[in-house]
C-alpha atoms as a PDB file:
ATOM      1  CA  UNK A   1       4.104  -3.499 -11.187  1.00  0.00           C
ATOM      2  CA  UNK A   2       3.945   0.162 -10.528  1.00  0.00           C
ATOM      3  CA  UNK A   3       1.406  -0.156  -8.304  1.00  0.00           C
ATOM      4  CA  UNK A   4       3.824  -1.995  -5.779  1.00  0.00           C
ATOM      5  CA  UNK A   5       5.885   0.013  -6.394  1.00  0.00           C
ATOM      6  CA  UNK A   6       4.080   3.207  -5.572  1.00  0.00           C
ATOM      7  CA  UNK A   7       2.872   1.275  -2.330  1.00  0.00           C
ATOM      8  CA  UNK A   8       6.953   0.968  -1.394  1.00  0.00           C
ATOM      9  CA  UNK A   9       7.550   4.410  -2.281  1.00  0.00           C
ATOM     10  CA  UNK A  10       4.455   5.721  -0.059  1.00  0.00           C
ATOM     11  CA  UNK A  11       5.420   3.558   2.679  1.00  0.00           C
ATOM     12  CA  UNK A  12       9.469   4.685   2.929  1.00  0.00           C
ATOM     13  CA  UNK A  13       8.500   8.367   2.511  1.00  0.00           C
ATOM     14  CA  UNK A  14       6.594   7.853   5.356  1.00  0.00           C
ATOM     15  CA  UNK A  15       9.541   6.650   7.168  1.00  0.00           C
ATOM     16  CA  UNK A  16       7.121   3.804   7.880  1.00  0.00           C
ATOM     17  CA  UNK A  17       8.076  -0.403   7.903  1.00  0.00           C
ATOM     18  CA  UNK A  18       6.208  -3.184   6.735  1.00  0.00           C
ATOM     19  CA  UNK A  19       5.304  -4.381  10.015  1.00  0.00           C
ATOM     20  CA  UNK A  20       3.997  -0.459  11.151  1.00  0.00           C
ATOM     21  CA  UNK A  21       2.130  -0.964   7.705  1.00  0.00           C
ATOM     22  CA  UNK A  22       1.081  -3.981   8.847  1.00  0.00           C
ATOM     23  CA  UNK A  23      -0.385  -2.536  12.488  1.00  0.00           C
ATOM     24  CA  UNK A  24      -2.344  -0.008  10.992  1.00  0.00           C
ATOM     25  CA  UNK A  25      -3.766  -2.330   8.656  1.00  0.00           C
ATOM     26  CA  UNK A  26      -4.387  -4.896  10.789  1.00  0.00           C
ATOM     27  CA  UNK A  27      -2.460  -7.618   8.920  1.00  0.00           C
ATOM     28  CA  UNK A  28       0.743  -9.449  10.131  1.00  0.00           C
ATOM     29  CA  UNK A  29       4.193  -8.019   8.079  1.00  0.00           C
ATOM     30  CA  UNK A  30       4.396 -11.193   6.147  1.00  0.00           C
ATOM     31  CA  UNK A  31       0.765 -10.381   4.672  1.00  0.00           C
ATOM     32  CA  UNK A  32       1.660  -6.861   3.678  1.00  0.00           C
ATOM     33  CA  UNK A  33       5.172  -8.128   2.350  1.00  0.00           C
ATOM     34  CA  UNK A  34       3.179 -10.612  -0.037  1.00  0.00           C
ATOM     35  CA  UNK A  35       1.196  -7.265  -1.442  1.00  0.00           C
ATOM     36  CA  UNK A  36       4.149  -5.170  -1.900  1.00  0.00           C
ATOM     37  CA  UNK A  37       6.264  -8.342  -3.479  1.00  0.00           C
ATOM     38  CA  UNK A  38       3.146  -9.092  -5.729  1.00  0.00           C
ATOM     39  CA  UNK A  39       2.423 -12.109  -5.049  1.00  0.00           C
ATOM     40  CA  UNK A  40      -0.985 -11.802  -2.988  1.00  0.00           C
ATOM     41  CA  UNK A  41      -3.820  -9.658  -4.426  1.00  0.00           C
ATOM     42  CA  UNK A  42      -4.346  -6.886  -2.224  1.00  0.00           C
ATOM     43  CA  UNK A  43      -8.274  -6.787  -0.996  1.00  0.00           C
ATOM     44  CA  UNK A  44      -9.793  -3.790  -2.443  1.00  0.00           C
ATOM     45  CA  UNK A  45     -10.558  -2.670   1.528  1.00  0.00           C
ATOM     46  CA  UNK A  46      -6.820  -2.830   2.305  1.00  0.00           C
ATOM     47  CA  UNK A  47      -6.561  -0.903  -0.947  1.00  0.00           C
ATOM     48  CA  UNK A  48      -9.318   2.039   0.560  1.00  0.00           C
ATOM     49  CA  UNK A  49      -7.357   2.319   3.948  1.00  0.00           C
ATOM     50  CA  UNK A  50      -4.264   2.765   2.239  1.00  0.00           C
ATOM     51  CA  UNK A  51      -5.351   5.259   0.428  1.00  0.00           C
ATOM     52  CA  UNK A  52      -7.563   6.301   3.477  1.00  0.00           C
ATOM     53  CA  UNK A  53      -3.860   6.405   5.347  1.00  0.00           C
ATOM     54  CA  UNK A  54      -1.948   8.119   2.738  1.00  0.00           C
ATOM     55  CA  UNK A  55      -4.324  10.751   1.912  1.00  0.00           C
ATOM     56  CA  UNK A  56      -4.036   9.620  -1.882  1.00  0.00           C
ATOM     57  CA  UNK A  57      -6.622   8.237  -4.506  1.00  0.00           C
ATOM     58  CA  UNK A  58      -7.361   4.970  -5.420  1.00  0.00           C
ATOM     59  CA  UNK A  59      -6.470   5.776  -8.964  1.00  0.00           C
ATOM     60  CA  UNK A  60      -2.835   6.898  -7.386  1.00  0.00           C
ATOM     61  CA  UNK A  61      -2.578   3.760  -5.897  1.00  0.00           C
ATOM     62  CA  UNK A  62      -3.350   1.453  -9.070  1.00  0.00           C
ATOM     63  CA  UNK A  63      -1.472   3.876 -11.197  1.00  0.00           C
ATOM     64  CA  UNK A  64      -4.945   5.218 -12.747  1.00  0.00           C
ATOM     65  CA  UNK A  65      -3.407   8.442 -12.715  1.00  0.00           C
ATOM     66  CA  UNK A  66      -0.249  10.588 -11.811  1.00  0.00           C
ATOM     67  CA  UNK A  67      -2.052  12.817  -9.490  1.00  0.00           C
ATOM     68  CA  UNK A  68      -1.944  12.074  -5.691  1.00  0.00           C
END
């Protein structure tokens, strides 16, 4: 679960919505709310451009590690 939740957190310090998620990614709002609610695997390339976007590491993301 932390990883959603670090994917919430990222997103509202960004000042950023699910659907302006959702444009960058590609993906409608619904799709992106499924990854953040946990109940749709998140493709390991949506994973990348996240992390691409945020400027963070994939280990961030899955909650590998603390470190941004």
């Amino acid at each position: 679960m932390k990883k959603l939740e670090r994917l919430r957190n990222l997103r509202e310090d960004h000042d950023l919505t699910q659907k302006q998620i959702g444009e960058i990614l590609n993906i409608s709002q619904r799709s992106y709310a499924h990854y953040e609610a946990g109940t749709r695997e998140i493709p390991i390339d949506m994973l990348i451009r996240l992390a691409d976007y945020y400027k963070v590491s994939l280990d961030y993301l899955t909650s590998r590690t603390d470190k941004k």
